[in-house]
PDB file of N, CA and C in Angstrom:
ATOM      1  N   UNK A   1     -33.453  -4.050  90.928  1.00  0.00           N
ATOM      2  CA  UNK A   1     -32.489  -3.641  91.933  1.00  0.00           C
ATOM      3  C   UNK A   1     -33.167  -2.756  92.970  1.00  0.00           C
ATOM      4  N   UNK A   2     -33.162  -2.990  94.553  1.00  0.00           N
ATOM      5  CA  UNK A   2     -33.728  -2.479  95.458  1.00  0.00           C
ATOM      6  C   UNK A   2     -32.386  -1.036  95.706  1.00  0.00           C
ATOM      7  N   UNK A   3     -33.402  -0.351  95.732  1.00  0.00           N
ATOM      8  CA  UNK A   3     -32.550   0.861  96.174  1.00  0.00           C
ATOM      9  C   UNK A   3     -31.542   0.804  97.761  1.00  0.00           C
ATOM     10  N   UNK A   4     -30.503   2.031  97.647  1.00  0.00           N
ATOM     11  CA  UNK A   4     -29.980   1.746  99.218  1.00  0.00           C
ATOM     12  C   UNK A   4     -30.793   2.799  99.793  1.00  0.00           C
ATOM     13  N   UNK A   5     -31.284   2.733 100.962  1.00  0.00           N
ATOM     14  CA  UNK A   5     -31.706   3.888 102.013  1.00  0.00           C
ATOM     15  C   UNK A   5     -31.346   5.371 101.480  1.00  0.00           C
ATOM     16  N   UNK A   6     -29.978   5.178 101.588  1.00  0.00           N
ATOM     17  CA  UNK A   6     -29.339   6.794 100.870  1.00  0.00           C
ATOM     18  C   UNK A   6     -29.956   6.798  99.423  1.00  0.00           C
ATOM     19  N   UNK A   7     -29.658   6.073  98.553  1.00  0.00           N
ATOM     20  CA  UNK A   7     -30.581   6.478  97.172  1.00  0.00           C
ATOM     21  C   UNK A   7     -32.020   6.873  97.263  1.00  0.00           C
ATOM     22  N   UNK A   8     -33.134   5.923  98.191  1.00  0.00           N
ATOM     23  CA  UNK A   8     -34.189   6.228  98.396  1.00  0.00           C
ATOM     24  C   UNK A   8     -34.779   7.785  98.899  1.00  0.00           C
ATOM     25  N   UNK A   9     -33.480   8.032 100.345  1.00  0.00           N
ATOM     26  CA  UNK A   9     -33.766   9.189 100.600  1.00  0.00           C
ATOM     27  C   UNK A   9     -33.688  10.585  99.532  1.00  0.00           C
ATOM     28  N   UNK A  10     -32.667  10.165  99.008  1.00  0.00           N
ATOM     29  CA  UNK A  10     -32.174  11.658  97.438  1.00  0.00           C
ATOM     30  C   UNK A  10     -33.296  11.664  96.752  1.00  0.00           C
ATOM     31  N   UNK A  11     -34.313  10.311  96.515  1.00  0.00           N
ATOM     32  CA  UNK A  11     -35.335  10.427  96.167  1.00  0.00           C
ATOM     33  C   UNK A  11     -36.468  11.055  96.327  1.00  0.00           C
ATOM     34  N   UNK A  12     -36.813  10.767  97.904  1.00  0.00           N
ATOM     35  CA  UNK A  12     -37.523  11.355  98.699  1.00  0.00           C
ATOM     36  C   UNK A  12     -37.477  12.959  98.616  1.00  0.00           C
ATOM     37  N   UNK A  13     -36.100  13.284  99.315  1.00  0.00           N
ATOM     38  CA  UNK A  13     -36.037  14.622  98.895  1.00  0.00           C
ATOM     39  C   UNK A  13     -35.842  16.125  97.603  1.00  0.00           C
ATOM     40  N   UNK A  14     -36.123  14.891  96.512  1.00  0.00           N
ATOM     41  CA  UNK A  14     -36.381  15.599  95.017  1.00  0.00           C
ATOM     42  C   UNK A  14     -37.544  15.440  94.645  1.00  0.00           C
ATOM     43  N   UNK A  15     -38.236  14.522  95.633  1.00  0.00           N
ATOM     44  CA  UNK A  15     -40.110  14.263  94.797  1.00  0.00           C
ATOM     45  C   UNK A  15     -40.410  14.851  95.181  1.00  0.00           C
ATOM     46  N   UNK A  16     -41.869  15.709  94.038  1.00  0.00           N
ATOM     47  CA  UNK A  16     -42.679  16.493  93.822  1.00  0.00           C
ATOM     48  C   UNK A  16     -44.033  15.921  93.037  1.00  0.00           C
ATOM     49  N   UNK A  17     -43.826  15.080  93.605  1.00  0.00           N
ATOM     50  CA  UNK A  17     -45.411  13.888  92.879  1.00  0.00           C
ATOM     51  C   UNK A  17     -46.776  14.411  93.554  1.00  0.00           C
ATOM     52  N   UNK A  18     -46.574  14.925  94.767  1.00  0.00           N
ATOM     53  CA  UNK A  18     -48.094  15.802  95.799  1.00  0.00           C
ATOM     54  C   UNK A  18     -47.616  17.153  96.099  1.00  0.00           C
ATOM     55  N   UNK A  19     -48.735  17.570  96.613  1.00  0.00           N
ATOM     56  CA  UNK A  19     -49.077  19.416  96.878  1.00  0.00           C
ATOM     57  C   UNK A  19     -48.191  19.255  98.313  1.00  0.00           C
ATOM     58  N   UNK A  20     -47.348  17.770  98.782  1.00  0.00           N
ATOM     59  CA  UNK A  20     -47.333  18.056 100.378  1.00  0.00           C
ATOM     60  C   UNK A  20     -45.477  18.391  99.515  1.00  0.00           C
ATOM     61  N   UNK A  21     -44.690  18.286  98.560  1.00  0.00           N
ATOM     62  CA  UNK A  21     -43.797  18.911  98.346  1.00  0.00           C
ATOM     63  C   UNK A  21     -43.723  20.259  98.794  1.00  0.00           C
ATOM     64  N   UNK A  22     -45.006  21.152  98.342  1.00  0.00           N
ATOM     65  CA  UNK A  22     -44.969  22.687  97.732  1.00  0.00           C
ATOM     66  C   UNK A  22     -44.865  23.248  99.245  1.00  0.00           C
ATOM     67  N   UNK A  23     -45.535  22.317 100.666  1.00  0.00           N
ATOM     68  CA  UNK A  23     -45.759  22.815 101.850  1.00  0.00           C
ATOM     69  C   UNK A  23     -44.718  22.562 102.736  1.00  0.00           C
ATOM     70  N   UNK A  24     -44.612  21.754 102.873  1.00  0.00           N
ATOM     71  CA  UNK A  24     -43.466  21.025 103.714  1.00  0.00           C
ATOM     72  C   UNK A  24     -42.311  22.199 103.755  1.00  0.00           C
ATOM     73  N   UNK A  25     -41.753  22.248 104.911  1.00  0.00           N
ATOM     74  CA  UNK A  25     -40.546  22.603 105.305  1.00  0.00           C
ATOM     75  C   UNK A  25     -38.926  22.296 105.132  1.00  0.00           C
ATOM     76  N   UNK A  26     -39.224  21.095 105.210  1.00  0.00           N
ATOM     77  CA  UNK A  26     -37.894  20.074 105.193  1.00  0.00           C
ATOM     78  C   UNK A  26     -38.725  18.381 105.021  1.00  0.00           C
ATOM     79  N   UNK A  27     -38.422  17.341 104.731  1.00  0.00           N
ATOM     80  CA  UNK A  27     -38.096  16.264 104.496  1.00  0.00           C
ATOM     81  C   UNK A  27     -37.836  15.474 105.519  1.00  0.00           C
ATOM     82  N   UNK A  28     -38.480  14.283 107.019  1.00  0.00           N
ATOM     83  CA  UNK A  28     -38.266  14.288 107.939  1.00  0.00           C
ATOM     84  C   UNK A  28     -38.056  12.758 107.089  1.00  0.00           C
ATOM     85  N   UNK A  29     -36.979  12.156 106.919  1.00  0.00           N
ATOM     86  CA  UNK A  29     -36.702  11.023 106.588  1.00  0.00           C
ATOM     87  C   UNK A  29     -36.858  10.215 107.665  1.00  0.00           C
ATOM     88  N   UNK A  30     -36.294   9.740 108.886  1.00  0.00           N
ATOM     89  CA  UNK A  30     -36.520   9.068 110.189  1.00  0.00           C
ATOM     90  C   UNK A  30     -34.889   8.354 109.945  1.00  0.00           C
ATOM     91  N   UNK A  31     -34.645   7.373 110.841  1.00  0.00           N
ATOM     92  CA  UNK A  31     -33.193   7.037 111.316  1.00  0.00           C
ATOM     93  C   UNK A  31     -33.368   5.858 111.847  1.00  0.00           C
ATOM     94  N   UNK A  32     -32.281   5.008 112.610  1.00  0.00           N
ATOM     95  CA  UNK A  32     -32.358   3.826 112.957  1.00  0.00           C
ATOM     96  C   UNK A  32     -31.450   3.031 111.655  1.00  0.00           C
ATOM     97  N   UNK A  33     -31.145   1.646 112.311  1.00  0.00           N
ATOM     98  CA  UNK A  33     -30.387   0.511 111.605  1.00  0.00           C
ATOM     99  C   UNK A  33     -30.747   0.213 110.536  1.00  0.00           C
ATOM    100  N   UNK A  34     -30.308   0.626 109.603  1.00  0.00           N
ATOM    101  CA  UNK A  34     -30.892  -0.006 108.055  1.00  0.00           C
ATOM    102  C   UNK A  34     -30.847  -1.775 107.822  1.00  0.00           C
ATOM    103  N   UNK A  35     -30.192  -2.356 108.597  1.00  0.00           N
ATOM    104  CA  UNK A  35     -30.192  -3.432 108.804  1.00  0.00           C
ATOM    105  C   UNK A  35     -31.216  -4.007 109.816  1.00  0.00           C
ATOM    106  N   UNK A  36     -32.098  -3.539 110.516  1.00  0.00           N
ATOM    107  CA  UNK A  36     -33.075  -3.909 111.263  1.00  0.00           C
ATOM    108  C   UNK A  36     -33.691  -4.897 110.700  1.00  0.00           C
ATOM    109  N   UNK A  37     -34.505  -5.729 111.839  1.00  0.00           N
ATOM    110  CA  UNK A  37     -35.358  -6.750 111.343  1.00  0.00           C
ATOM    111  C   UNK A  37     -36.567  -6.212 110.795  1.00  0.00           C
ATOM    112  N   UNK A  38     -37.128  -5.338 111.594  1.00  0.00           N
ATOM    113  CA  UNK A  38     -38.421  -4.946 111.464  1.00  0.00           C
ATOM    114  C   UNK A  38     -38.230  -2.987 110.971  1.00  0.00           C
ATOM    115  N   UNK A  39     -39.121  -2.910 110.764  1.00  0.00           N
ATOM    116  CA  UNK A  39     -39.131  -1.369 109.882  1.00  0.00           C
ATOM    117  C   UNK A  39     -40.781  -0.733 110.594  1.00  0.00           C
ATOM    118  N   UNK A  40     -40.633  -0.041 110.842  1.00  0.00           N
ATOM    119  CA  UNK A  40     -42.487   0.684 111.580  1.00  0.00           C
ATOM    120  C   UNK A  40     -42.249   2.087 110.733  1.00  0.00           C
ATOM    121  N   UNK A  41     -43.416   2.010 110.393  1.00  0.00           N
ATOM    122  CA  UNK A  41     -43.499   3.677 109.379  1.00  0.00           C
ATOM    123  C   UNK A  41     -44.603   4.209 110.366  1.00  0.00           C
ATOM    124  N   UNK A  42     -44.357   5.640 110.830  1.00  0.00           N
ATOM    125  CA  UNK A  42     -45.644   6.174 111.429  1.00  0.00           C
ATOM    126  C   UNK A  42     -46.202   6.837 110.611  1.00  0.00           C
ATOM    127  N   UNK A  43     -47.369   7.993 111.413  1.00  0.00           N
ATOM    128  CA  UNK A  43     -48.175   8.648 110.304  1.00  0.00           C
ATOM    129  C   UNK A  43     -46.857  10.127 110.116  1.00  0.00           C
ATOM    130  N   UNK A  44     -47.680  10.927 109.041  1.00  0.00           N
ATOM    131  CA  UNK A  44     -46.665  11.591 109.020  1.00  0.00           C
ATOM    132  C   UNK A  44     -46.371  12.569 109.450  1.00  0.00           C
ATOM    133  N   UNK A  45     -45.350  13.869 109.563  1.00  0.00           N
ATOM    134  CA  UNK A  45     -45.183  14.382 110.501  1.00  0.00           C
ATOM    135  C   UNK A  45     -46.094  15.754 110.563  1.00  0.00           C
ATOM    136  N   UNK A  46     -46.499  16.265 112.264  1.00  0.00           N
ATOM    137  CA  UNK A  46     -46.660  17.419 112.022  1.00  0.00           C
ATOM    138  C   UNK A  46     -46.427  18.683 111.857  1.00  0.00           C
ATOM    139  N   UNK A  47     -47.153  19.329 112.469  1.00  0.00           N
ATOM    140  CA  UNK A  47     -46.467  20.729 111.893  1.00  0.00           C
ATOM    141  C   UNK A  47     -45.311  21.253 112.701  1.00  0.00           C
ATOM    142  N   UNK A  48     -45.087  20.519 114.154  1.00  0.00           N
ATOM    143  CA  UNK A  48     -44.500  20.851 114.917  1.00  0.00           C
ATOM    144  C   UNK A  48     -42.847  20.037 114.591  1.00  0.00           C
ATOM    145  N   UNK A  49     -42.969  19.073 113.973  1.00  0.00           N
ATOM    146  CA  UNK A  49     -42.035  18.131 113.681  1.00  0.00           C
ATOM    147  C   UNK A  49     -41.341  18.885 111.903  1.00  0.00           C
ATOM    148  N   UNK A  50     -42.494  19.193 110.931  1.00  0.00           N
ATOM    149  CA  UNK A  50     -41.684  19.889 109.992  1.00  0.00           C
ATOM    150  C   UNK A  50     -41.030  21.257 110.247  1.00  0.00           C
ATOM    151  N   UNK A  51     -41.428  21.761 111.005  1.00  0.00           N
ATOM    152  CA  UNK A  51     -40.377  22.955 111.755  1.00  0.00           C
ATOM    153  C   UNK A  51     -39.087  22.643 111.934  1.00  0.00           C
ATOM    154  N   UNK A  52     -39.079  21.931 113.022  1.00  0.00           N
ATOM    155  CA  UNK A  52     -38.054  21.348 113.407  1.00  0.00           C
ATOM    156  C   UNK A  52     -37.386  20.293 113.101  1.00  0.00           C
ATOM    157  N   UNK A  53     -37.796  19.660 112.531  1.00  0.00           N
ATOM    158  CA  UNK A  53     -37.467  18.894 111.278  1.00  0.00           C
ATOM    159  C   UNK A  53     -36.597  16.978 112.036  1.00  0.00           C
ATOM    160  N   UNK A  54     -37.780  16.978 113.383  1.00  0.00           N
ATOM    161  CA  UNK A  54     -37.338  15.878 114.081  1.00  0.00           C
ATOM    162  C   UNK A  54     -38.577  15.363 114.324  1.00  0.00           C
ATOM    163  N   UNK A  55     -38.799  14.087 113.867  1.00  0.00           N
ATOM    164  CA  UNK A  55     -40.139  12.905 114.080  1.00  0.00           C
ATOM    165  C   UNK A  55     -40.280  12.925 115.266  1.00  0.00           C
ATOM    166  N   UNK A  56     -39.437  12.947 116.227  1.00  0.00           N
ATOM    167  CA  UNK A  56     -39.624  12.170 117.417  1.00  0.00           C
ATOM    168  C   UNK A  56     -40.839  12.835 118.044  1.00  0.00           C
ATOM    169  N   UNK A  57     -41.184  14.187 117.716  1.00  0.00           N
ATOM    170  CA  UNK A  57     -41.630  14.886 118.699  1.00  0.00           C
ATOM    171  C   UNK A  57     -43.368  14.730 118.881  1.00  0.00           C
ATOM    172  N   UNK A  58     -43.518  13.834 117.600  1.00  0.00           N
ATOM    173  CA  UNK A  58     -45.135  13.131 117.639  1.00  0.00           C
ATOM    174  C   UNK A  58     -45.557  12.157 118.635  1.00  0.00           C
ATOM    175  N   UNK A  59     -46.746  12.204 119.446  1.00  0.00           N
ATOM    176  CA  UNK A  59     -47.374  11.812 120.173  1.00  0.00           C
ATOM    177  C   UNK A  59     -47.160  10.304 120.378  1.00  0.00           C
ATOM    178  N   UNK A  60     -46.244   9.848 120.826  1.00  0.00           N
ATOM    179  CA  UNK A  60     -45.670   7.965 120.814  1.00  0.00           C
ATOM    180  C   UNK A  60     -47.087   7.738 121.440  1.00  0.00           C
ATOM    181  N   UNK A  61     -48.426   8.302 121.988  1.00  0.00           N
ATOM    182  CA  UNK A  61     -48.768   7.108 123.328  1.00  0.00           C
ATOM    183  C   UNK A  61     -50.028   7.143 122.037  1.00  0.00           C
ATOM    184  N   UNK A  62     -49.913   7.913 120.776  1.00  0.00           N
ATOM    185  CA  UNK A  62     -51.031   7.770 119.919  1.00  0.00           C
ATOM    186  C   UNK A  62     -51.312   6.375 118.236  1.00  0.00           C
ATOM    187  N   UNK A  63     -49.590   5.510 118.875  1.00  0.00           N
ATOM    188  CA  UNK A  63     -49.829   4.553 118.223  1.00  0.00           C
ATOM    189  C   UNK A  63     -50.574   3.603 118.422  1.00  0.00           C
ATOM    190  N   UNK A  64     -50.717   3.009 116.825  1.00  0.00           N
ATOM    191  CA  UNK A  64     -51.973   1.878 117.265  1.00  0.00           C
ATOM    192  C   UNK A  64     -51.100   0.121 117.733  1.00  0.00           C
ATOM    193  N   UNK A  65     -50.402   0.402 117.701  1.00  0.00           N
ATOM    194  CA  UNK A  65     -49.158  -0.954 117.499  1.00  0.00           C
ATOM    195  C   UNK A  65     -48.851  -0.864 119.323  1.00  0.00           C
ATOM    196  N   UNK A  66     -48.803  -1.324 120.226  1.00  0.00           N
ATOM    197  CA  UNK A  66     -48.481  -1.638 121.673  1.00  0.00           C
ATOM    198  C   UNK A  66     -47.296  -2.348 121.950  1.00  0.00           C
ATOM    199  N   UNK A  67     -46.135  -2.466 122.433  1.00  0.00           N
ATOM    200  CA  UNK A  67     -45.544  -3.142 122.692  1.00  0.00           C
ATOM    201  C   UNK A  67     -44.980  -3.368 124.081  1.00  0.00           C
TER     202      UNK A  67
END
């Protein structure tokens, strides 16, 4: 059984499997249509983004993917 998004995330935010649990700020899950065709994972966030606790604020012109 494939998890739903919401189960995955409760997941996400109870794992403690790496040292990046013990650092981290908050949990920047990301957003968009769970029904989408396509899914893009970036790298992960920085320090400026676990503060504030919003992905967006990483460097878009530093992907490797062009569209």
């Amino acid at each position: 059984m494939n998890p739903s998004l919401n189960e995955l995330k409760d997941q996400v935010l109870k794992c403690t499997n790496c040292s990046l649990a013990y650092t981290r700020r908050q949990v920047i899950f990301g957003e968009g249509n769970p029904n989408a065709d396509i899914l893009i994972i970036g790298e992960a966030p920085g320090y400026d983004e676990d503060i504030q606790g919003d992905h967006s604020l990483a460097n878009r012109d530093s992907c490797s993917i062009k569209f």
